[in-house]
PDB file of N, CA and C in Angstrom:
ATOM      1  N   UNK A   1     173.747 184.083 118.522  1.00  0.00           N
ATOM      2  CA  UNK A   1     174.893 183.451 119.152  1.00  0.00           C
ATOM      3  C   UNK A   1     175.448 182.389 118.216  1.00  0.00           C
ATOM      4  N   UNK A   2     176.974 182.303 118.079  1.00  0.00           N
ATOM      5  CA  UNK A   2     177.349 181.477 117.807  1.00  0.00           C
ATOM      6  C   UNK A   2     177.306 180.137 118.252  1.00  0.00           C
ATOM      7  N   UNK A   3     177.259 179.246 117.770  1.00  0.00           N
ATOM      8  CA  UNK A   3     177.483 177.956 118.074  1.00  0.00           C
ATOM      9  C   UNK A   3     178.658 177.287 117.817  1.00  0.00           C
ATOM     10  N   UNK A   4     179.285 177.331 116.761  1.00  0.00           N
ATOM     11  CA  UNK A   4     181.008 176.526 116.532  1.00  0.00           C
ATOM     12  C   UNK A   4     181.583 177.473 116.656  1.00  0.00           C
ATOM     13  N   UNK A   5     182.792 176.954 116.865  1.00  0.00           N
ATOM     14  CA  UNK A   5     183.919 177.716 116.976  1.00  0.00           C
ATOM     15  C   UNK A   5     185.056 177.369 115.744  1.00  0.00           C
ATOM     16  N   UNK A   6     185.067 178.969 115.440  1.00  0.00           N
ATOM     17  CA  UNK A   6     185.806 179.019 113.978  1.00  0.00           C
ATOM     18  C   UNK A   6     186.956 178.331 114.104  1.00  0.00           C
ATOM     19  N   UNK A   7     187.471 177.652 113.290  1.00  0.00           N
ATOM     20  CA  UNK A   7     188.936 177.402 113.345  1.00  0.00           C
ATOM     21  C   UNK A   7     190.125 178.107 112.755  1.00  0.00           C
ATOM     22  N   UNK A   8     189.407 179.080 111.772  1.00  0.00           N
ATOM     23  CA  UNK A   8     190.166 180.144 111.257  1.00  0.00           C
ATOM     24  C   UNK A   8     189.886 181.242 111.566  1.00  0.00           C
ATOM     25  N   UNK A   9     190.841 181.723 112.634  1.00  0.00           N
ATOM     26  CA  UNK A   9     190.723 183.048 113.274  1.00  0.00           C
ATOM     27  C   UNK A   9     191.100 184.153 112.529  1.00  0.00           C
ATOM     28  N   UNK A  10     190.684 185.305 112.726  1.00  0.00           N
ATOM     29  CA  UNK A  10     190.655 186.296 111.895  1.00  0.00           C
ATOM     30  C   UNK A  10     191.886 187.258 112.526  1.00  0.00           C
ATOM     31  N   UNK A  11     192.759 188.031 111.830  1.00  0.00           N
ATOM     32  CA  UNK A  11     193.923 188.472 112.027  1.00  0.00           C
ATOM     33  C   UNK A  11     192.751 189.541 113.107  1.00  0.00           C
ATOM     34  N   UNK A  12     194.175 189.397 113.949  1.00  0.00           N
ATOM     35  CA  UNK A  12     194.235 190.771 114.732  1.00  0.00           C
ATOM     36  C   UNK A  12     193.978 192.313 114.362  1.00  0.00           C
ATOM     37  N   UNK A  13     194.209 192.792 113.865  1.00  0.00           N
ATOM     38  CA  UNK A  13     194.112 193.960 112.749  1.00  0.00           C
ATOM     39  C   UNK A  13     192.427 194.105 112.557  1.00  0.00           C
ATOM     40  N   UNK A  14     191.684 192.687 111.705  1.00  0.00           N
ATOM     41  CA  UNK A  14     190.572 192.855 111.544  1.00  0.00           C
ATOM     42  C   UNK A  14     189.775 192.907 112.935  1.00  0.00           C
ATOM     43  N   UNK A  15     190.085 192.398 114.019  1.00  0.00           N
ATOM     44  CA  UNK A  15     189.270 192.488 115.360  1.00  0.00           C
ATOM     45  C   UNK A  15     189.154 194.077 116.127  1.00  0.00           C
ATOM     46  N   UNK A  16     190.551 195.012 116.191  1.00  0.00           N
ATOM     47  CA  UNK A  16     190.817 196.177 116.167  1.00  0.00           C
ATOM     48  C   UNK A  16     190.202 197.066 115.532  1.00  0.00           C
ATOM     49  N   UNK A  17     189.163 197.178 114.358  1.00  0.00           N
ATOM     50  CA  UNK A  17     188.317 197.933 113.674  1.00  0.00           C
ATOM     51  C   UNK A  17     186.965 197.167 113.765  1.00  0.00           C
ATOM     52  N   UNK A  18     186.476 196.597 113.985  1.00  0.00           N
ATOM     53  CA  UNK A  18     185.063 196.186 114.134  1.00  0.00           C
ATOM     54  C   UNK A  18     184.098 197.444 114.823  1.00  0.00           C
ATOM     55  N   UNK A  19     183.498 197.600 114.404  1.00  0.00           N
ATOM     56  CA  UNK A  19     182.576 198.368 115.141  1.00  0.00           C
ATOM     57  C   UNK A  19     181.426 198.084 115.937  1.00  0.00           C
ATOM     58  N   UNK A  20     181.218 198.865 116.634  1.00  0.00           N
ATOM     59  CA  UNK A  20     179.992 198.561 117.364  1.00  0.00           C
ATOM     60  C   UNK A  20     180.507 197.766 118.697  1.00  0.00           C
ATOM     61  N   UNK A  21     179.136 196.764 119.618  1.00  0.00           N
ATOM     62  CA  UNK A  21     179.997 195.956 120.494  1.00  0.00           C
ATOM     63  C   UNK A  21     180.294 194.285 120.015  1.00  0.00           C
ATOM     64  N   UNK A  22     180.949 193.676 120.588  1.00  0.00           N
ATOM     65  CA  UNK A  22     181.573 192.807 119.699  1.00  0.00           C
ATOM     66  C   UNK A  22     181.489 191.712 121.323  1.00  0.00           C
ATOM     67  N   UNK A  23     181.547 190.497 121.056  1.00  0.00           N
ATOM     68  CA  UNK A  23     181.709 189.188 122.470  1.00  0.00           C
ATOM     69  C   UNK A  23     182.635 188.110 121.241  1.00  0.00           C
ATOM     70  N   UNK A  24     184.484 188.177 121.908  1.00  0.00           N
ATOM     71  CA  UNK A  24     185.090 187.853 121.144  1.00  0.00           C
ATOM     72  C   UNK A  24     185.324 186.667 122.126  1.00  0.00           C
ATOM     73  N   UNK A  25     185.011 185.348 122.035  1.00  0.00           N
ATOM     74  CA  UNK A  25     185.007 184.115 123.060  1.00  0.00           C
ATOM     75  C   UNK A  25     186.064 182.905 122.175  1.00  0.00           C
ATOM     76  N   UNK A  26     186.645 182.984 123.128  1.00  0.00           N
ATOM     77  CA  UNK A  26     187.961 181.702 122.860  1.00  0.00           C
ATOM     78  C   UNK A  26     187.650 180.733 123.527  1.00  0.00           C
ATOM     79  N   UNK A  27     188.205 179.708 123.096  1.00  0.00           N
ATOM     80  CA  UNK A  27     187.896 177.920 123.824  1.00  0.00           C
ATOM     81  C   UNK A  27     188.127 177.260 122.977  1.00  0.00           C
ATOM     82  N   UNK A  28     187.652 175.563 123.314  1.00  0.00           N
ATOM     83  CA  UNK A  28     187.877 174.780 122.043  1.00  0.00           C
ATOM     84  C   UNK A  28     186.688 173.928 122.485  1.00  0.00           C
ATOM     85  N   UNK A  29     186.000 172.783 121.254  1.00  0.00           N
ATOM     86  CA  UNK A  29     185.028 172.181 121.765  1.00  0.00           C
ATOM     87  C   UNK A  29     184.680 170.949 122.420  1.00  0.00           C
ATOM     88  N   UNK A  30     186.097 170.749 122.620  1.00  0.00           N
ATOM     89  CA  UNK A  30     186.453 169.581 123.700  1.00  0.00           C
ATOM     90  C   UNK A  30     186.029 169.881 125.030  1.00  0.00           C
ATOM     91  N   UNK A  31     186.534 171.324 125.253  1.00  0.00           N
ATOM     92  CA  UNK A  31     186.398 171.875 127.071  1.00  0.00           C
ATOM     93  C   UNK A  31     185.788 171.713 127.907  1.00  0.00           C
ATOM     94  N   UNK A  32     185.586 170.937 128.678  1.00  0.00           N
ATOM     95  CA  UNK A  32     184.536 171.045 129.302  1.00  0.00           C
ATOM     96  C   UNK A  32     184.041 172.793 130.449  1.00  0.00           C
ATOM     97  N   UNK A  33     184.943 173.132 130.388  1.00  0.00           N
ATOM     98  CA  UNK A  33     184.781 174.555 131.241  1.00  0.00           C
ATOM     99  C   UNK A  33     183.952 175.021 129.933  1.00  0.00           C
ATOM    100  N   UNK A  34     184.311 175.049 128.691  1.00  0.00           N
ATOM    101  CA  UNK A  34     183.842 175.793 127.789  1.00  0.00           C
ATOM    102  C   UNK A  34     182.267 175.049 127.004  1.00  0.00           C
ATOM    103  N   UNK A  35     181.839 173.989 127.534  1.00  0.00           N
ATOM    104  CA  UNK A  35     180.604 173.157 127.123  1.00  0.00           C
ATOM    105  C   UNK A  35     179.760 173.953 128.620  1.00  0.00           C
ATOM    106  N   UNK A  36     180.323 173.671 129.829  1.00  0.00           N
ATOM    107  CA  UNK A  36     179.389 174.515 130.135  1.00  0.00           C
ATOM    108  C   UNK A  36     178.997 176.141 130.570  1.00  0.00           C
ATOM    109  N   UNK A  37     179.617 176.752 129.755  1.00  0.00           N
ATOM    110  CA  UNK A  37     179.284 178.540 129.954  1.00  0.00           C
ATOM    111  C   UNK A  37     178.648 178.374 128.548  1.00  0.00           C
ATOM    112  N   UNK A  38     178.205 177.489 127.662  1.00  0.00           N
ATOM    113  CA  UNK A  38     177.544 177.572 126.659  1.00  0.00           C
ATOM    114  C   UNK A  38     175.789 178.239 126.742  1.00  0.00           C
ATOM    115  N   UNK A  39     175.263 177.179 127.671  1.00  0.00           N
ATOM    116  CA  UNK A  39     173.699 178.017 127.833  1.00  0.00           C
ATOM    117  C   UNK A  39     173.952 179.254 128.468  1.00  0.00           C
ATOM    118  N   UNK A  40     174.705 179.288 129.475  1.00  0.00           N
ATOM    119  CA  UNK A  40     174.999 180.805 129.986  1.00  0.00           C
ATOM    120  C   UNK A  40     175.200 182.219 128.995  1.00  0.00           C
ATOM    121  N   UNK A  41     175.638 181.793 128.308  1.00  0.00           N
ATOM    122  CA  UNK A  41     175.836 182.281 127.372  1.00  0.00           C
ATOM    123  C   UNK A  41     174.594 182.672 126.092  1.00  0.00           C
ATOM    124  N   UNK A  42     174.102 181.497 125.880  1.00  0.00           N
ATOM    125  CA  UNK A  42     172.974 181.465 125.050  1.00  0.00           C
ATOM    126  C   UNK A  42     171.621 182.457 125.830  1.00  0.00           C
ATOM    127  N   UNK A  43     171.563 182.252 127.131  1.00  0.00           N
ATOM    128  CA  UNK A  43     170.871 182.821 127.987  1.00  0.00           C
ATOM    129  C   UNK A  43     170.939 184.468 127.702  1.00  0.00           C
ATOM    130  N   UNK A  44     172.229 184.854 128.027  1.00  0.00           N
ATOM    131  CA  UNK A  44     172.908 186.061 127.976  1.00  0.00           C
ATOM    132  C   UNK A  44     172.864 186.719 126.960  1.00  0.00           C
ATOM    133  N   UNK A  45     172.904 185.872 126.007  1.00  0.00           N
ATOM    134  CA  UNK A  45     173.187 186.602 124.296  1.00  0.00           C
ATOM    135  C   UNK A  45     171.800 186.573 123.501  1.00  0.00           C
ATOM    136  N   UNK A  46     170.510 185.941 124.784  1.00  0.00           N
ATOM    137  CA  UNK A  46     169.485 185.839 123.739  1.00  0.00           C
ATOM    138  C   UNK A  46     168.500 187.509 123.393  1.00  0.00           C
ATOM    139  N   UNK A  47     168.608 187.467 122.312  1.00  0.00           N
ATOM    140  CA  UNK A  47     167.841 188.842 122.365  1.00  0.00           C
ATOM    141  C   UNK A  47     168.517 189.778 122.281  1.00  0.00           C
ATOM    142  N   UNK A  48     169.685 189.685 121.432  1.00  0.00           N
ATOM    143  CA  UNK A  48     170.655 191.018 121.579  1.00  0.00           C
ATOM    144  C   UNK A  48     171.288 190.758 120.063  1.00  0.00           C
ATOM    145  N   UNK A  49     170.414 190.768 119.266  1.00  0.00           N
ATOM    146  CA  UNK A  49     170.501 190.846 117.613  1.00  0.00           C
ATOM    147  C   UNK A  49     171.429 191.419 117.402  1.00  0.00           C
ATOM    148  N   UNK A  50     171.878 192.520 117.780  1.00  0.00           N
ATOM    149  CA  UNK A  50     172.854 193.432 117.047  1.00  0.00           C
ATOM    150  C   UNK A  50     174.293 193.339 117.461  1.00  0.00           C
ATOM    151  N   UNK A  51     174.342 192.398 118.384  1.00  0.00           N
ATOM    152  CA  UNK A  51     175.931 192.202 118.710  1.00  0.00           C
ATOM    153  C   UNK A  51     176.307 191.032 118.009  1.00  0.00           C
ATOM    154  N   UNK A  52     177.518 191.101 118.204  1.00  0.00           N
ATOM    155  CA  UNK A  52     178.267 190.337 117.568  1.00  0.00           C
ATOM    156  C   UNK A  52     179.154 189.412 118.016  1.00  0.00           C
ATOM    157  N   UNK A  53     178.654 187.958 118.072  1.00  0.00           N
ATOM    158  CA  UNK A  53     179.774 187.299 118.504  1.00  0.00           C
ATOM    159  C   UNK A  53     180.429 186.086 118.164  1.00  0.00           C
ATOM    160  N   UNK A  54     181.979 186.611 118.172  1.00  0.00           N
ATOM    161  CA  UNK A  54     183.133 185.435 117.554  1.00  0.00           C
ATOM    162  C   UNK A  54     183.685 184.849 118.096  1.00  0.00           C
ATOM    163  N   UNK A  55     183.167 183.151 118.062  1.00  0.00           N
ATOM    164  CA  UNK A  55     183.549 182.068 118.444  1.00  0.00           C
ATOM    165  C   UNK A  55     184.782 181.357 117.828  1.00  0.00           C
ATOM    166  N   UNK A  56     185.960 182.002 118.654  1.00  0.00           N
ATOM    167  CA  UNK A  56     187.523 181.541 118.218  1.00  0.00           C
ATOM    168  C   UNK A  56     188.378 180.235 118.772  1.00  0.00           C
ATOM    169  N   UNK A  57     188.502 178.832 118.191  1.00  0.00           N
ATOM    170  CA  UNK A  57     188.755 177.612 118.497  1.00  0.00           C
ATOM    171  C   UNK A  57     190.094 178.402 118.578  1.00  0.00           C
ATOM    172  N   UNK A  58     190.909 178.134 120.057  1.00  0.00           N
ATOM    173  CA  UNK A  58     192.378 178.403 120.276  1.00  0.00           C
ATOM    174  C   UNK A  58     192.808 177.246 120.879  1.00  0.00           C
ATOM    175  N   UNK A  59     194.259 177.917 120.787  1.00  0.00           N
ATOM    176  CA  UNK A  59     195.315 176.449 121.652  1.00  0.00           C
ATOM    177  C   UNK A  59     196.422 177.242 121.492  1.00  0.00           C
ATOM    178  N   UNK A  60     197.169 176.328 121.713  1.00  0.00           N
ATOM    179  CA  UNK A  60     198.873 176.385 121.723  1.00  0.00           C
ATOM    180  C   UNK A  60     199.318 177.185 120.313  1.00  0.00           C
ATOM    181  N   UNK A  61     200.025 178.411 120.085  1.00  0.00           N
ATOM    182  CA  UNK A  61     201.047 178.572 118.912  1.00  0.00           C
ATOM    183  C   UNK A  61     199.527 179.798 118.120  1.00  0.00           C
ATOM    184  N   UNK A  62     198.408 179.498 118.996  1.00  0.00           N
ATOM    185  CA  UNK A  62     197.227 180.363 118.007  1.00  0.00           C
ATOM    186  C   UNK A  62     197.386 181.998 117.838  1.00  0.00           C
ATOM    187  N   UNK A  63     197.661 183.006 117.492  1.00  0.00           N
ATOM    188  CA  UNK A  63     197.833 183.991 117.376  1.00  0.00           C
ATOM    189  C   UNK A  63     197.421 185.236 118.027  1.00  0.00           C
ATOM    190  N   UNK A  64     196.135 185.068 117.638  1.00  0.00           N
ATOM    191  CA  UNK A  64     194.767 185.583 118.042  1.00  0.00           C
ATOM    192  C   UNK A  64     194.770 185.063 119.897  1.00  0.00           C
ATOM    193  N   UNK A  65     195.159 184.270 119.967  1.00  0.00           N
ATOM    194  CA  UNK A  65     194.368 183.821 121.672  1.00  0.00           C
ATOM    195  C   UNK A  65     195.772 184.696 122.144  1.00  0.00           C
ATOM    196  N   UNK A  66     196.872 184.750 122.018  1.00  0.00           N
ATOM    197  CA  UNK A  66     198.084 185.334 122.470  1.00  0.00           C
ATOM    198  C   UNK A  66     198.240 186.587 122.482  1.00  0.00           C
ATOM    199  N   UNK A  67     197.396 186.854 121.511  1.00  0.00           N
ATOM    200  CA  UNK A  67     197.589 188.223 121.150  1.00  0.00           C
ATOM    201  C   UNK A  67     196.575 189.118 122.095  1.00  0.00           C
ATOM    202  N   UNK A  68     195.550 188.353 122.651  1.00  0.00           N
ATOM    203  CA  UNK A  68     194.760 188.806 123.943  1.00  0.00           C
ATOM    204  C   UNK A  68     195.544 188.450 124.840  1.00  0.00           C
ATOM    205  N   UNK A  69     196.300 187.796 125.300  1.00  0.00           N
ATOM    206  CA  UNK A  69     196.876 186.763 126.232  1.00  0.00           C
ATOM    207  C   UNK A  69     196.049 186.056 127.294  1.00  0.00           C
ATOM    208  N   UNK A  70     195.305 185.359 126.416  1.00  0.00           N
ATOM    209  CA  UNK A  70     194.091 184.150 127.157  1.00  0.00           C
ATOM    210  C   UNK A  70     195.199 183.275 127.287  1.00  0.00           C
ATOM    211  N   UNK A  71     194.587 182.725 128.981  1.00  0.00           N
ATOM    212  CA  UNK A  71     195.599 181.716 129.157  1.00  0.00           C
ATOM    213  C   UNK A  71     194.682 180.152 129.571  1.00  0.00           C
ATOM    214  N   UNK A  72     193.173 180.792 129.994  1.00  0.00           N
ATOM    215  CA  UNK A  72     192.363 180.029 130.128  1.00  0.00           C
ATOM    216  C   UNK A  72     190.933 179.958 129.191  1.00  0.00           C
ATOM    217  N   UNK A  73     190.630 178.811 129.218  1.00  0.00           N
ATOM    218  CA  UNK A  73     189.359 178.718 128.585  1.00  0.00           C
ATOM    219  C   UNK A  73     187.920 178.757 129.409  1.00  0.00           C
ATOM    220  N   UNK A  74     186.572 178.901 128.725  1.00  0.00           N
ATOM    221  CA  UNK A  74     187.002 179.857 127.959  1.00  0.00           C
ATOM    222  C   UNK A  74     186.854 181.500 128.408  1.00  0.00           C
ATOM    223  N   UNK A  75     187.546 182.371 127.506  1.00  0.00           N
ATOM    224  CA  UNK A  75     187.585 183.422 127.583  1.00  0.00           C
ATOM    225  C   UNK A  75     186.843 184.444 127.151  1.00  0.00           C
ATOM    226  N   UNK A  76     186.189 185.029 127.608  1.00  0.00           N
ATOM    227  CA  UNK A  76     185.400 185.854 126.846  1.00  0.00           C
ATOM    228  C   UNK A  76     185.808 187.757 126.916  1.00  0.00           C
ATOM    229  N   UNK A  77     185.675 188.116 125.908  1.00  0.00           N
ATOM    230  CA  UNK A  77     186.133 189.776 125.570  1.00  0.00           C
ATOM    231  C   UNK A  77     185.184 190.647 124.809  1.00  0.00           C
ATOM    232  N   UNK A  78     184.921 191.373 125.925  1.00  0.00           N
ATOM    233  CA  UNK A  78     183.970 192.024 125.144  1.00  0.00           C
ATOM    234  C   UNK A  78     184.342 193.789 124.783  1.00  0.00           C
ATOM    235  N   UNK A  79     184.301 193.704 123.416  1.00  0.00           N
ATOM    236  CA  UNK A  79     184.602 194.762 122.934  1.00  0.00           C
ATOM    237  C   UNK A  79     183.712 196.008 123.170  1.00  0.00           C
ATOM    238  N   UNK A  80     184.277 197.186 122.334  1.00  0.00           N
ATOM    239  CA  UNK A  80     183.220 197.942 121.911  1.00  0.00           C
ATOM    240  C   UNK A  80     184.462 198.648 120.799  1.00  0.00           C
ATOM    241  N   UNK A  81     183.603 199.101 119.882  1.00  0.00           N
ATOM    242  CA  UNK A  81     184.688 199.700 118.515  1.00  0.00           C
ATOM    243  C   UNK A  81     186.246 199.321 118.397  1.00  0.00           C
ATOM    244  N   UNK A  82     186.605 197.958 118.534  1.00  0.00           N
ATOM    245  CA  UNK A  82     187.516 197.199 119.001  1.00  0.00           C
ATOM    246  C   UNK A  82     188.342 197.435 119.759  1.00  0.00           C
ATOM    247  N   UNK A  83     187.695 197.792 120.613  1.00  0.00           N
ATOM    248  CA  UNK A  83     188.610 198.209 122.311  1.00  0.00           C
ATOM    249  C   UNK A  83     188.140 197.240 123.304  1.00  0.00           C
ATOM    250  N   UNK A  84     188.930 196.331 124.087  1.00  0.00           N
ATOM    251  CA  UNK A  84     188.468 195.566 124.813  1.00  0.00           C
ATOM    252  C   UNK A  84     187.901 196.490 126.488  1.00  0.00           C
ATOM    253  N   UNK A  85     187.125 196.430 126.647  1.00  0.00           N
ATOM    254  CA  UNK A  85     186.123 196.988 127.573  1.00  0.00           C
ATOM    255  C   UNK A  85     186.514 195.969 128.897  1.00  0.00           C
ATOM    256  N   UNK A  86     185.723 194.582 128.805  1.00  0.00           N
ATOM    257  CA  UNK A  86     185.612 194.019 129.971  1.00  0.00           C
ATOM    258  C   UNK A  86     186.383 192.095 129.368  1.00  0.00           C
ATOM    259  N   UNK A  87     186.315 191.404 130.521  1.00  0.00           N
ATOM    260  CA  UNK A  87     186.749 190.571 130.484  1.00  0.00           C
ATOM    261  C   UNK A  87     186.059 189.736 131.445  1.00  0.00           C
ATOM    262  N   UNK A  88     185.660 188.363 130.879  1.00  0.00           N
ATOM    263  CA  UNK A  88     186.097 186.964 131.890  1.00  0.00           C
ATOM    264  C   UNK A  88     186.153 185.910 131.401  1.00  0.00           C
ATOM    265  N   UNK A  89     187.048 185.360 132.350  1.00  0.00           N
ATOM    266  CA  UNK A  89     187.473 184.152 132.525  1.00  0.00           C
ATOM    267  C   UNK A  89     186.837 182.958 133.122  1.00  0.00           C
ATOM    268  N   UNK A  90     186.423 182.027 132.334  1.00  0.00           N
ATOM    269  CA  UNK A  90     185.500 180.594 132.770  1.00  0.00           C
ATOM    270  C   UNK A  90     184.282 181.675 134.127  1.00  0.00           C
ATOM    271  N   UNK A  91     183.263 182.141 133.285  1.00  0.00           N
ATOM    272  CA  UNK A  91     182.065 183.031 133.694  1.00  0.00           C
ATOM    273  C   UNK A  91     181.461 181.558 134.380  1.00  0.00           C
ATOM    274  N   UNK A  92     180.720 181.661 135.515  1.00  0.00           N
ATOM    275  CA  UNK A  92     180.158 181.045 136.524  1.00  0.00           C
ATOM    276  C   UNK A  92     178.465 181.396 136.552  1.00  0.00           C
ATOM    277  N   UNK A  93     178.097 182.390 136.115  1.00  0.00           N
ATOM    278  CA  UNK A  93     176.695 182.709 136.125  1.00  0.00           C
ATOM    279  C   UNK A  93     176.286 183.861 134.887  1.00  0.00           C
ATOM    280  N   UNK A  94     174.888 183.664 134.528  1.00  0.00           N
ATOM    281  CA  UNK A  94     174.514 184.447 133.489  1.00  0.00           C
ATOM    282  C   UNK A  94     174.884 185.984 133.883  1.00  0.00           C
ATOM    283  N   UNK A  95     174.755 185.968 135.314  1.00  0.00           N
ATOM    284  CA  UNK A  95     174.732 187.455 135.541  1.00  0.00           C
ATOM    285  C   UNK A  95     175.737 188.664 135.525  1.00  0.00           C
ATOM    286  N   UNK A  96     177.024 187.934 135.489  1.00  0.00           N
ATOM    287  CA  UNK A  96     178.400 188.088 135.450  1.00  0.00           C
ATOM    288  C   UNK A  96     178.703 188.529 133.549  1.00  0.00           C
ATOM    289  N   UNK A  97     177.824 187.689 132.830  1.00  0.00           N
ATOM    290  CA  UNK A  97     177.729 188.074 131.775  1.00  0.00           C
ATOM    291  C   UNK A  97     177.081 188.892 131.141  1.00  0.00           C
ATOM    292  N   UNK A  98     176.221 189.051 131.666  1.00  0.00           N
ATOM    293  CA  UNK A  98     174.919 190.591 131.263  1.00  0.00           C
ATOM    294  C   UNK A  98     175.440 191.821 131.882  1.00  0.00           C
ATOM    295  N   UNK A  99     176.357 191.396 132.821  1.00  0.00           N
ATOM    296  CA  UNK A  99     176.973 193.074 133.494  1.00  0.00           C
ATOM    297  C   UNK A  99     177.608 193.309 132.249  1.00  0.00           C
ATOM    298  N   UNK A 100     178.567 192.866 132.025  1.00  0.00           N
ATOM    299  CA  UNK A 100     179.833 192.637 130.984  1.00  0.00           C
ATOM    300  C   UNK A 100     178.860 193.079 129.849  1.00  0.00           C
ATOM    301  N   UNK A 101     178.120 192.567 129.392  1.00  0.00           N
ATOM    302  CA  UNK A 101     177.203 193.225 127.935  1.00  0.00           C
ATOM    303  C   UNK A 101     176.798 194.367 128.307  1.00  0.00           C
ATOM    304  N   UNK A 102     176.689 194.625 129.283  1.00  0.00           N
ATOM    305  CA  UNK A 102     175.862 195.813 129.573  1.00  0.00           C
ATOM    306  C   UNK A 102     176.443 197.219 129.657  1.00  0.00           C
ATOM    307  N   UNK A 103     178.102 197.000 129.469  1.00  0.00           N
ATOM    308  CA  UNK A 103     179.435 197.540 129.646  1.00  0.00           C
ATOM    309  C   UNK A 103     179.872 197.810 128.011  1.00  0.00           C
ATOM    310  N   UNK A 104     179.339 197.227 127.254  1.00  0.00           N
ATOM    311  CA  UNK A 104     179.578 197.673 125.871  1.00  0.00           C
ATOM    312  C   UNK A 104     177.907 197.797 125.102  1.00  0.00           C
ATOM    313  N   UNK A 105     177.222 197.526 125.695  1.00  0.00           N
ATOM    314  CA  UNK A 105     175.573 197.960 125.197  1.00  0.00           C
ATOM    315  C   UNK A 105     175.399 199.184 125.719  1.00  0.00           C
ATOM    316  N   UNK A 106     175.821 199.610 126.793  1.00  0.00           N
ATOM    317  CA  UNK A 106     175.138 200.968 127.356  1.00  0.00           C
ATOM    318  C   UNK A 106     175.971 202.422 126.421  1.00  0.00           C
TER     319      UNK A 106
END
């Protein structure tokens, strides 16, 4: 699992070919919605070596967050061969998040 959140987001284009499953999470590290789905997260993502996940610092004018059209933080997208599969928005419990992995792991 990631821990920071990149500030240089990676073009669109490159997110669209990734392979495999992918947990593409937007926020910023001010958030407080987004400080706490952090252990939830850590919880969720522990033990799952082979995924992949990109921690994207968004806001206003960001490309990448628009180009999903996240309107809230944070957001989480979970791919699979860069197809967005599932989605949520400010996740409330680990379990909500292991379905969602379990939707591009299976």
């Amino acid at each position: 699992m990631n821990t920071d959140y990149a500030t240089q987001e990676p073009p669109r284009s490159a997110i669209d070919v990734l392979p495999g499953p992918t947990v593409l999470e937007f926020g910023a590290p001010w958030c407080g919605y987004c400080q706490a789905a952090q252990p939830l997260l850590a919880e969720a993502l522990a033990n799952q070596p082979s995924l992949r996940h990109l921690k994207v610092e968004d806001g206003s004018g960001r490309p990448l967050g628009r180009s999903f059209r996240v309107k809230l933080w944070p957001t989480l997208i979970f791919l699979r061969d860069g197809q967005e599969v599932e989605r949520l928005v400010r996740p409330a419990n680990v379990e909500a998040i292991r379905r969602a992995l379990h939707s591009i792991l299976a």
